[in-house]
C-alpha atoms as a PDB file:
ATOM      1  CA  UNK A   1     -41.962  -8.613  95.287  1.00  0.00           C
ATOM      2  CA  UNK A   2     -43.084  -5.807  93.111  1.00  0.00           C
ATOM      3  CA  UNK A   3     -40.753  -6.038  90.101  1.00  0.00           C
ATOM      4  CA  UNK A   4     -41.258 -10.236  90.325  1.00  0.00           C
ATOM      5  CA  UNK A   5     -45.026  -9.765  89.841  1.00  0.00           C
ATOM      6  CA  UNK A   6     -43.701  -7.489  87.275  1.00  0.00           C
ATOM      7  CA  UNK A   7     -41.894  -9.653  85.870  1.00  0.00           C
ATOM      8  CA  UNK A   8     -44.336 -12.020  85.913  1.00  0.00           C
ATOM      9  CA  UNK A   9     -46.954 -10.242  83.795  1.00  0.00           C
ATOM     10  CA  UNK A  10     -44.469  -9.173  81.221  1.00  0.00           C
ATOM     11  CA  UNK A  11     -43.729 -12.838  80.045  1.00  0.00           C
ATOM     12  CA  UNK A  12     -47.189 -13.139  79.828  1.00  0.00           C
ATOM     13  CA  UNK A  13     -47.150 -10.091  77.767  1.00  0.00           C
ATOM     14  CA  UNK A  14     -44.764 -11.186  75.430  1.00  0.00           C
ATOM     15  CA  UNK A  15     -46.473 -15.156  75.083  1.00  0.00           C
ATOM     16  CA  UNK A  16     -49.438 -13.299  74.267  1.00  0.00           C
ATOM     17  CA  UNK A  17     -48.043 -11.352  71.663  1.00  0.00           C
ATOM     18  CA  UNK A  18     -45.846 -14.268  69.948  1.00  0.00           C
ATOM     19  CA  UNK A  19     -49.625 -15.943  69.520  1.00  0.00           C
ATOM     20  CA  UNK A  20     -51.395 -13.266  68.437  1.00  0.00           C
ATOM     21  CA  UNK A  21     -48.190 -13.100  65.512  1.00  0.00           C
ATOM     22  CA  UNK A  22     -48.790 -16.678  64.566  1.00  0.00           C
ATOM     23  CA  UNK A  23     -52.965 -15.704  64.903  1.00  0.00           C
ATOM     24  CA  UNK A  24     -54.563 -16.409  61.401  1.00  0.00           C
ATOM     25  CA  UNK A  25     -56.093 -13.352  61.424  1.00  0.00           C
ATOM     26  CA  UNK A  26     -54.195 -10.428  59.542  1.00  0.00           C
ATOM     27  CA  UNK A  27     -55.048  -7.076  59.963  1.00  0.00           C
ATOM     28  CA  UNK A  28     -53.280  -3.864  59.625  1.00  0.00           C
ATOM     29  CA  UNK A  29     -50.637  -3.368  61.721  1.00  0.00           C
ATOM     30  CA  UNK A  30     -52.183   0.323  63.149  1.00  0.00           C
ATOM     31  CA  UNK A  31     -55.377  -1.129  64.418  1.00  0.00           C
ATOM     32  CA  UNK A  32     -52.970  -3.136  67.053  1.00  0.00           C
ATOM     33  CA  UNK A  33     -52.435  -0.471  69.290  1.00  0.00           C
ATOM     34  CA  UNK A  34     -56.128   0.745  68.598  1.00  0.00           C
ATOM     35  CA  UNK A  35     -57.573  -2.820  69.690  1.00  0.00           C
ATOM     36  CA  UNK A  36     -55.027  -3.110  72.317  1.00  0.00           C
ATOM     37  CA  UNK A  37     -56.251  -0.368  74.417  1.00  0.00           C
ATOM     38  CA  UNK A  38     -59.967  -1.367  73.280  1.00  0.00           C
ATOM     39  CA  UNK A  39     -60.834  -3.041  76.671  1.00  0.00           C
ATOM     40  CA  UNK A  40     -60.051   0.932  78.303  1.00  0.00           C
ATOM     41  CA  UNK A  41     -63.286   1.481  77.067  1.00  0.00           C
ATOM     42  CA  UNK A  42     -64.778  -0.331  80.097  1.00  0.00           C
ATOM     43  CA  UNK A  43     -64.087   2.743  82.576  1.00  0.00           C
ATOM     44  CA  UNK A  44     -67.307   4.720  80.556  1.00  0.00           C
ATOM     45  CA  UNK A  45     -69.169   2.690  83.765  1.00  0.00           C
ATOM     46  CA  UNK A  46     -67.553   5.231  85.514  1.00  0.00           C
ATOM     47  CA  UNK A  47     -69.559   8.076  84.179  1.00  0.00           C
ATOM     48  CA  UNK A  48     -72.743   6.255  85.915  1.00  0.00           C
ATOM     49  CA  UNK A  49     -70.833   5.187  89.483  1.00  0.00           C
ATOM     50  CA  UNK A  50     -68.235   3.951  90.569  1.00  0.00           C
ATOM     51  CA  UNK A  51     -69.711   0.838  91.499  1.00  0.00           C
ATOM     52  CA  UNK A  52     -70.979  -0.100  87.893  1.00  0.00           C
ATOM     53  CA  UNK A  53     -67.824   1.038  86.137  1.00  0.00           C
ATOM     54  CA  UNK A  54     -65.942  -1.078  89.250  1.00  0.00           C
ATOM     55  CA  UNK A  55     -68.156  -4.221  87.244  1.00  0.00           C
ATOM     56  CA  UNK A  56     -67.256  -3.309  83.649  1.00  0.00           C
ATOM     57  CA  UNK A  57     -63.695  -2.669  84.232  1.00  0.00           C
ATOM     58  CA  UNK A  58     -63.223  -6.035  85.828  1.00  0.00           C
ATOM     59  CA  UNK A  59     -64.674  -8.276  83.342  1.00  0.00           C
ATOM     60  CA  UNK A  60     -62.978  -6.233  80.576  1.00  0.00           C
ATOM     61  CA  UNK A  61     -59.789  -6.769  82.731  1.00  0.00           C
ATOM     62  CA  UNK A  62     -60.097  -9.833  84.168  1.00  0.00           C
ATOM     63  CA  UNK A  63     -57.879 -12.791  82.951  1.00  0.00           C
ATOM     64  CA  UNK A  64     -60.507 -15.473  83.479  1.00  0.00           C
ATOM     65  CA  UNK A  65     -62.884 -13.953  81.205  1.00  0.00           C
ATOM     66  CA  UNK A  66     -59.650 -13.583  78.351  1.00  0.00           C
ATOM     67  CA  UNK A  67     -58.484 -17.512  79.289  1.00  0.00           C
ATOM     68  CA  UNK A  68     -62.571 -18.662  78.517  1.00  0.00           C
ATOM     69  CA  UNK A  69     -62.606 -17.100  75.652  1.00  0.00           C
ATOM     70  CA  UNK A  70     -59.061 -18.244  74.571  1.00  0.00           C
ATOM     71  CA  UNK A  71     -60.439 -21.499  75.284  1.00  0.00           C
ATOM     72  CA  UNK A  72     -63.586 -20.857  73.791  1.00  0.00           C
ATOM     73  CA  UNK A  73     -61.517 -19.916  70.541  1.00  0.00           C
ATOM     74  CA  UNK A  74     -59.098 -23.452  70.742  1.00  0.00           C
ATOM     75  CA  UNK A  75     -61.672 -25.616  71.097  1.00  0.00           C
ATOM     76  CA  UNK A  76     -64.813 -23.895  68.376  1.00  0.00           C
ATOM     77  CA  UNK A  77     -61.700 -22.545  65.597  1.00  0.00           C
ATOM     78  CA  UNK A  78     -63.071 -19.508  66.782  1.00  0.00           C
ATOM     79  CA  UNK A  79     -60.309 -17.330  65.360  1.00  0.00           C
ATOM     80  CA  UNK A  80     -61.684 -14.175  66.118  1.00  0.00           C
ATOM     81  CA  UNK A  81     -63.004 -15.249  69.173  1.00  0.00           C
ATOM     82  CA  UNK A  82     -59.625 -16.425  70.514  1.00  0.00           C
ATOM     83  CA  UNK A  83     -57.804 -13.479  69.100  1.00  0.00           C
ATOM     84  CA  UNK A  84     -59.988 -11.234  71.507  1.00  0.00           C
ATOM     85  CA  UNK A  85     -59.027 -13.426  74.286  1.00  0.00           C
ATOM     86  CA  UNK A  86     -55.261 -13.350  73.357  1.00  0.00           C
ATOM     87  CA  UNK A  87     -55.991  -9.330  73.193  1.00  0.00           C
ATOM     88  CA  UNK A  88     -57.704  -9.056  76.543  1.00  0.00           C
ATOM     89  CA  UNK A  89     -54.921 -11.396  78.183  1.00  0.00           C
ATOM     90  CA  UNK A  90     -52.243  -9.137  76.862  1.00  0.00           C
ATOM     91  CA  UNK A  91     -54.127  -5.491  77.920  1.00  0.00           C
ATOM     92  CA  UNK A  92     -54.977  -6.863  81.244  1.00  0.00           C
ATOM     93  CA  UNK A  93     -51.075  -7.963  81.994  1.00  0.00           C
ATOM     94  CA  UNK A  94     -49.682  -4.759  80.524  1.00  0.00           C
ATOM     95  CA  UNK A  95     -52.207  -3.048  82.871  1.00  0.00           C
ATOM     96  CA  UNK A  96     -50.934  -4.549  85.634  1.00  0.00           C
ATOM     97  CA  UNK A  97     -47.183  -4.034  85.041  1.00  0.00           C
ATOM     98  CA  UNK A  98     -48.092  -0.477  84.298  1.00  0.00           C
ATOM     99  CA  UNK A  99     -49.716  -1.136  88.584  1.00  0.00           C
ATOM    100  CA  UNK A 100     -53.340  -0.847  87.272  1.00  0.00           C
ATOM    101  CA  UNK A 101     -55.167  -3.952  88.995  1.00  0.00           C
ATOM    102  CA  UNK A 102     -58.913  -5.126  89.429  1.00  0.00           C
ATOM    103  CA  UNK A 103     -60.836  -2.601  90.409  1.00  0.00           C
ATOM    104  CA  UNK A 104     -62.842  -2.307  94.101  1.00  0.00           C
ATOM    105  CA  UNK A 105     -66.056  -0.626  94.050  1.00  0.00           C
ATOM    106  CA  UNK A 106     -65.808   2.384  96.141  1.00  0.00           C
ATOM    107  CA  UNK A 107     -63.110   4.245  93.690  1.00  0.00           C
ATOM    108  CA  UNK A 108     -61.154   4.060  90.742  1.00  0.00           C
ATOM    109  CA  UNK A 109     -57.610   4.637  92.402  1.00  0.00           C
ATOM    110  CA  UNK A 110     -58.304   1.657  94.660  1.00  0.00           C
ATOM    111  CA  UNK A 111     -56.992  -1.373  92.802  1.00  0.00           C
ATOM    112  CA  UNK A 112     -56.351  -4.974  94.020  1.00  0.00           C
ATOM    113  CA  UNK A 113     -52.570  -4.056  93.615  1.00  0.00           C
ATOM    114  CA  UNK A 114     -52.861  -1.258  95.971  1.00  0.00           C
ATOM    115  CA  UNK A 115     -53.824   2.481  95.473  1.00  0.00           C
ATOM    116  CA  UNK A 116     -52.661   4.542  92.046  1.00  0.00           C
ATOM    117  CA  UNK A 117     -52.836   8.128  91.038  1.00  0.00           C
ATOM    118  CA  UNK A 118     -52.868  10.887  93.717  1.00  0.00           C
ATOM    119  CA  UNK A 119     -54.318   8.516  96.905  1.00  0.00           C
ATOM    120  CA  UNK A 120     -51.395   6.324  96.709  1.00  0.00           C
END
């Protein structure tokens, strides 16, 4: 089940990045990897608690916030506005292939995919 959900997420993966190639927007190509692990950024929450960085890391992570503002993006031109959605679809689905889910709010190593790092 494992390497289907896998599997899963890196089709998603690679849909997201054929659209963000045919994106309008052109930028060079060393702020991709830059941008791409932008929404890692989230986790500062963690220097406050775990419960507030819990909060941050899931809606920088979540794939309903990413599909609104694809959506968002379609429907107002919004280029920008859907490339960050495109972005956050793509981080969040590499996260999770890499086992990194949602976070739960008593620790960072317990995920909705299970426990990572040394408690697992």
């Amino acid at each position: 089940m494992k390497n289907l959900l896998r599997s899963e997420q890196a089709m998603q993966l690679a849909l997201v990045i054929i659209a963000l190639y045919y994106q309008s927007i052109h930028f060079a190509w060393w702020l991709w990897p830059v941008l791409f692990l932008a929404p890692d950024l989230s986790m500062v929450g963690y220097l406050i608690n775990s419960r507030v960085g819990a909060v941050l890391y899931n809606i920088a992570h979540h794939k309903a916030v990413a599909g609104v503002l694809i959506i968002a993006g379609v429907v107002g031109h919004l280029h920008v506005v859907l490339f960050v959605g495109l972005l956050l679809w793509g981080h969040s689905s590499f996260d999770r292939i890499m086992g990194y889910g949602l976070k739960y709010p008593d620790s960072f190593d317990h995920t909705h995919l299970g426990f990572i790092g040394q408690n697992k």
